[in-house]
Protein backbone atom coordinates (compact mmCIF):
# COMPACT_ATOMS: atom_id res chain seq x y z
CA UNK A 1 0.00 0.00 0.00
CA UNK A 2 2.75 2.46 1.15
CA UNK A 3 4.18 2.48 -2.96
CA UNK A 4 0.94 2.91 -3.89
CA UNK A 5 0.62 6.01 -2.37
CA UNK A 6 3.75 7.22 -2.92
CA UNK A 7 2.79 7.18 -6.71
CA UNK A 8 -0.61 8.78 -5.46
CA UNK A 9 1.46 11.25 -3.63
CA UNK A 10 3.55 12.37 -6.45
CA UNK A 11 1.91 15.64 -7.19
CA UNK A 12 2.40 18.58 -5.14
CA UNK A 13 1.55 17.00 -1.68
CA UNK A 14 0.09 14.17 -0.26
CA UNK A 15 -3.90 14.16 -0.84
CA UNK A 16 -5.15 10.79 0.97
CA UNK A 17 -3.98 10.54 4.62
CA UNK A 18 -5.34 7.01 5.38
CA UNK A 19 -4.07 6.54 8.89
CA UNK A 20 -4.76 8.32 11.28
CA UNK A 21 -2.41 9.44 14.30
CA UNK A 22 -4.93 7.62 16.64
CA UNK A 23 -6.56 4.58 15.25
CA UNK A 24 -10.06 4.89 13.75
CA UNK A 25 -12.15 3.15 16.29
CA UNK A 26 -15.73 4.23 15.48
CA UNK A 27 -15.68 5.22 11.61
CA UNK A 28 -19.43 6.28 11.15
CA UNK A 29 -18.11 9.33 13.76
CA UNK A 30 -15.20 11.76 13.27
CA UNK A 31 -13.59 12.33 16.81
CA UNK A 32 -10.99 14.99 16.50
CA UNK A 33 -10.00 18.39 18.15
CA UNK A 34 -8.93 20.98 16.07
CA UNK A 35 -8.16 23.90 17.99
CA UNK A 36 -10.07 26.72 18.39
CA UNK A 37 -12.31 25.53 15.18
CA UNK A 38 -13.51 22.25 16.03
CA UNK A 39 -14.18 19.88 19.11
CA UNK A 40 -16.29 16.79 18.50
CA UNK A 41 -16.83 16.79 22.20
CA UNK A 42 -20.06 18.74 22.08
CA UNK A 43 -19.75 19.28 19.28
CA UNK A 44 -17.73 22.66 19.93
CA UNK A 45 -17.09 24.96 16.75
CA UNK A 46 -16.10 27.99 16.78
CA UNK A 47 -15.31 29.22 12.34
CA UNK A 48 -18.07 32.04 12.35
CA UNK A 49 -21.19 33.01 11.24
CA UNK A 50 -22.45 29.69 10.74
CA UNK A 51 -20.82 28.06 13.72
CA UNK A 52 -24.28 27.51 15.70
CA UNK A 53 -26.00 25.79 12.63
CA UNK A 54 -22.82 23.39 12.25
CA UNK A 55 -22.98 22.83 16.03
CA UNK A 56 -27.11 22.48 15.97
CA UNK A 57 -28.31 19.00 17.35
CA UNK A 58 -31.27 19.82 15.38
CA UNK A 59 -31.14 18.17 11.84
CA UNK A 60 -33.21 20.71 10.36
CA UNK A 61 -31.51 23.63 11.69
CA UNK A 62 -27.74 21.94 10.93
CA UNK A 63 -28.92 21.61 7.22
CA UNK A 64 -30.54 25.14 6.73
CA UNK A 65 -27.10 25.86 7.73
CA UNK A 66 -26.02 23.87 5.36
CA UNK A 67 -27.92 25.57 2.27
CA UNK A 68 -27.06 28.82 3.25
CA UNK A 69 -23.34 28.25 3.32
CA UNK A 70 -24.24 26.55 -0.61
CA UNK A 71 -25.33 30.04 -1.69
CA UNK A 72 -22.38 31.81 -0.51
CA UNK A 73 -19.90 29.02 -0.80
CA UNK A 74 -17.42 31.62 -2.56
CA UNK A 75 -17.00 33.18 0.78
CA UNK A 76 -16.52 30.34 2.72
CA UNK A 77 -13.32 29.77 4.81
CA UNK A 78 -11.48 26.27 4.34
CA UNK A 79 -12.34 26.17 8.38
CA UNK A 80 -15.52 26.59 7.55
CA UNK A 81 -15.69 23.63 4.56
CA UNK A 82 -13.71 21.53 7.26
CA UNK A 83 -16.07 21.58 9.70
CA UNK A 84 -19.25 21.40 7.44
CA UNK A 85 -17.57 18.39 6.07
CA UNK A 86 -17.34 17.06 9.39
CA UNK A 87 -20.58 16.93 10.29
CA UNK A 88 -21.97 16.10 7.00
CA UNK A 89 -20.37 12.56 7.69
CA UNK A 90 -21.68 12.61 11.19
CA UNK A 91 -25.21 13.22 10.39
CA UNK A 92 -25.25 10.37 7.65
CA UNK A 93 -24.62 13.12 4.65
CA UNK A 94 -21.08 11.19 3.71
CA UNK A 95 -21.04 11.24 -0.05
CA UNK A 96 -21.48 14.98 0.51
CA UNK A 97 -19.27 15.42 3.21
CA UNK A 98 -16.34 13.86 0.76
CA UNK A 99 -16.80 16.36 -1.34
CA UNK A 100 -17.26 18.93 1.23
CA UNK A 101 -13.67 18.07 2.42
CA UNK A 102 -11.69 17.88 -1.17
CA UNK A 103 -13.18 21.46 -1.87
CA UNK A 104 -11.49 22.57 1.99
CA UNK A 105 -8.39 20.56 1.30
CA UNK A 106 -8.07 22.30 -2.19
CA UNK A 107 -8.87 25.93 -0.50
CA UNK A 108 -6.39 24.75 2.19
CA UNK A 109 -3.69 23.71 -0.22
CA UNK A 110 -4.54 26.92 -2.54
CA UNK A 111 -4.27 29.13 0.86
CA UNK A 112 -0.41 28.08 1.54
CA UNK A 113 0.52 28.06 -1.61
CA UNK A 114 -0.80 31.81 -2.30
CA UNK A 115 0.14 32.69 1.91
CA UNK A 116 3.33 34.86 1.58
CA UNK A 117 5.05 32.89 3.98
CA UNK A 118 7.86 35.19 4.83
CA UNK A 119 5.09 37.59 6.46
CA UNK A 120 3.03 34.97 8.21
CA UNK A 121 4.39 35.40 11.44
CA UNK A 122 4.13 32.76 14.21
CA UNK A 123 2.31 31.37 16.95
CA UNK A 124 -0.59 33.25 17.26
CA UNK A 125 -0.89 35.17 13.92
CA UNK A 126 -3.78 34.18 11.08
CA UNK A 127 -1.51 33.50 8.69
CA UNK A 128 0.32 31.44 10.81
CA UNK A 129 -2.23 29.51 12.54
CA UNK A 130 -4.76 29.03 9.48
CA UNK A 131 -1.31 27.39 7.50
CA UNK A 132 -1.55 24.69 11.06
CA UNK A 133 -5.19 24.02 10.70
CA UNK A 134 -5.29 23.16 7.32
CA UNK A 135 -2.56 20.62 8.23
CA UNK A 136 -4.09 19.19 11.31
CA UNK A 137 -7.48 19.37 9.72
CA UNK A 138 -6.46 16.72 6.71
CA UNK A 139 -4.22 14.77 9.05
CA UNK A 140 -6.83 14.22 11.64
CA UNK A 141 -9.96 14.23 9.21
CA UNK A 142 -8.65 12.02 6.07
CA UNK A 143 -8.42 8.78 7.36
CA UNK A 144 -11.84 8.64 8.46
CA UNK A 145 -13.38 10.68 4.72
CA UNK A 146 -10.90 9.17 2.63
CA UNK A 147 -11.66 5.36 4.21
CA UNK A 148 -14.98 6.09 2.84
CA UNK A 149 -14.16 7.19 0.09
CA UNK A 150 -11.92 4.95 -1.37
CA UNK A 151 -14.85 2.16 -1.03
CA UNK A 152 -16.08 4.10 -4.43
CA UNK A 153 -13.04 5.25 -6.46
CA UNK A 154 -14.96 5.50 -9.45
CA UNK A 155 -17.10 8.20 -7.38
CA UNK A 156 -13.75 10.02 -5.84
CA UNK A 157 -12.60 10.63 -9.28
CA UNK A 158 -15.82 12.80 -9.90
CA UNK A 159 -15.56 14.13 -6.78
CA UNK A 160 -11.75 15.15 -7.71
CA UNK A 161 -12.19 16.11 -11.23
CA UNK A 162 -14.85 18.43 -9.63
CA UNK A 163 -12.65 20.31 -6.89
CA UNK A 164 -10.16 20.80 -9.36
CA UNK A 165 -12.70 22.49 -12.33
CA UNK A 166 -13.69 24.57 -9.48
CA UNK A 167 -10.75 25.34 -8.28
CA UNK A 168 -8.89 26.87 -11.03
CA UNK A 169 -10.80 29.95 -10.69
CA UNK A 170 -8.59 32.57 -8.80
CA UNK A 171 -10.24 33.02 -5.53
CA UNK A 172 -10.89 36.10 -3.08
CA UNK A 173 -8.26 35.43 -0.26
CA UNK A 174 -7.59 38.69 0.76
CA UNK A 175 -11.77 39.48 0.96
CA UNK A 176 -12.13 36.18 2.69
CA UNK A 177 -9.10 35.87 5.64
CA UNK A 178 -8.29 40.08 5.62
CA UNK A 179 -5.67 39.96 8.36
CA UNK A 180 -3.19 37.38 5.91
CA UNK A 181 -0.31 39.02 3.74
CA UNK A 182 -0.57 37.04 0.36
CA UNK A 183 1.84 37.01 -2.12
CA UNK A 184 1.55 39.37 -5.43
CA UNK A 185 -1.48 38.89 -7.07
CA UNK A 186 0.89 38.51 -10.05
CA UNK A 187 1.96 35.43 -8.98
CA UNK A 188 -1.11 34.18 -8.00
CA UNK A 189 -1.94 32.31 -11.46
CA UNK A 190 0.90 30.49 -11.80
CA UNK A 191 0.40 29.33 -8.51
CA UNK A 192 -3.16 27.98 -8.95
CA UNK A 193 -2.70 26.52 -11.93
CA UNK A 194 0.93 24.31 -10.68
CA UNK A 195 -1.60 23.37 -7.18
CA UNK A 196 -4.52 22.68 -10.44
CA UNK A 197 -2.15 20.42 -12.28
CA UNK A 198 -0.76 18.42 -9.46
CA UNK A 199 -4.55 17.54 -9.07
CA UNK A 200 -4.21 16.03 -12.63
CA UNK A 201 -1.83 13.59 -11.96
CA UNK A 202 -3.91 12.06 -8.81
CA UNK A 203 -6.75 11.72 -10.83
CA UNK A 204 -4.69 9.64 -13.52
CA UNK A 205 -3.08 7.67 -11.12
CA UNK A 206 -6.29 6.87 -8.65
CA UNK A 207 -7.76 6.03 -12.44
CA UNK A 208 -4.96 3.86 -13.01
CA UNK A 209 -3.83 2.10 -9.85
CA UNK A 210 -7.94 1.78 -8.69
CA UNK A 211 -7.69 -2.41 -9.16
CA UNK A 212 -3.62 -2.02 -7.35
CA UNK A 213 -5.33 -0.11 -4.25
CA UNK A 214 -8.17 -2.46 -4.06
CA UNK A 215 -5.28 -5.21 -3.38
CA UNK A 216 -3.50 -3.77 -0.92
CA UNK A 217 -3.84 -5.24 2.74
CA UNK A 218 -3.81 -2.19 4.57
CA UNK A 219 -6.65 -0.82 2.04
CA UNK A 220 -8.78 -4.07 2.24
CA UNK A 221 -8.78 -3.51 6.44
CA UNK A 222 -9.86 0.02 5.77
CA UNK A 223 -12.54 -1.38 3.14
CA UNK A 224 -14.06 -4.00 5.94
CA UNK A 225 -14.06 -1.01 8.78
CA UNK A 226 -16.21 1.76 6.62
CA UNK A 227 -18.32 -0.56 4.43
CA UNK A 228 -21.47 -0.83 6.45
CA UNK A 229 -21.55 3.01 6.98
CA UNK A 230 -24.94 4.55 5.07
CA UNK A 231 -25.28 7.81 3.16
CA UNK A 232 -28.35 9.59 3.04
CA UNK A 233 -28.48 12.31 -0.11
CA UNK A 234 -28.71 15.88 0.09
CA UNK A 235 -31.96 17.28 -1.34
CA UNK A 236 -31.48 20.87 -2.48
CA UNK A 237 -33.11 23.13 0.28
């Protein structure tokens, strides 16, 4: 498994953590602490306007949330994509939720990659301690999203190929985190479209190595773990 995912890995930087720091013991619930966004003790989140709705114990409430952070989804923080993602998987919503969190990984990736990192100071400043979240976010988060999403590769490959479309279009980071020091817009581009590319060569090589991943031991035990877990669709709100 480990070659295969070196070759998966090949692009810019890894996209599929599939184990996690602590071992997945219950995988139809993600239990990680992200701090100060996230705490599935509670659950605790703290990423905004919408925090409450993501937090709700109310179903209905969680996915008005849910709709309203569809119609301004150019806005929306990676945080805030985390999270949602989060407890789209939680609720049952997982086919959602994957894509959820590819569209905050990609944000996440696209933020460090556009971050001037000479100016991002350290502990304690945004630039500094979004650049940590995104990290902790896909270390702690992927093993459980990704082990259900590599049950349907076929469906991950949409789900990439989707991120990515979306994703070439510059975004608004300096509208949407205000207190970061970016790099020159004139290098922004460039940027994108190398993080956009990378992206490419995943999706030919999850296309490619699909029936090699589906051998692998450590993939088969991750395969048993998240196959009885449901999904229940999304209806447009």
């Amino acid at each position: 498994m480990k070659k295969v995912l070196l070759a998966l890995c090949a692009a810019n930087v890894a996209w599929f953590a599939l184990e996690a720091a602590q071992p997945v013991s219950n995988p139809s619930h993600i239990d990680v602490y992200v701090t100060p966004y996230y705490n599935s003790k509670g659950p605790s989140v703290s990423v905004g306007r919408f925090s409450s709705g993501l937090a709700s114990p109310k179903e209905d409430e969680f996915l008005a949330t849910i709709a309203r952070m569809k119609k301004d989804w150019d806005q929306l923080t990676f945080p805030e994509l985390y999270v949602a993602a989060i407890r789209l998987y939680d609720l049952g919503y997982r086919k959602e939720a994957v894509y959820w969190f590819y569209t905050a990984q990609y944000q996440g990736r696209q933020f460090g990659v556009l971050l001037d990192q000479s100016k991002m100071g350290s502990i304690g400043s945004p630039g500094f301690e979004l650049l940590q979240a995104q990290n902790a976010f896909f270390q702690l988060v992927g093993p459980y999203i990704n082990g259900y999403a590599f049950g349907d590769t076929d469906g991950l490959v949409k789900v990439v190929e989707r991120v990515q479309t979306e994703g070439r279009r510059i975004p608004a980071s300096q509208t949407t985190y205000p207190d970061v020091t970016f790099r020159s817009k004139s290098e922004w581009n460039t940027a994108n479209t190398d993080l956009a590319d990378g992206v490419s060569k995943l999706i030919s090589m999850l296309k490619e190595k699909k029936d090699d991943i589906k051998r692998q031991p450590i993939q088969q035990g991750i395969e048993e773990k998240f196959s009885k877990l449901t999904n229940k669709e999304l209806t447009s709100q």
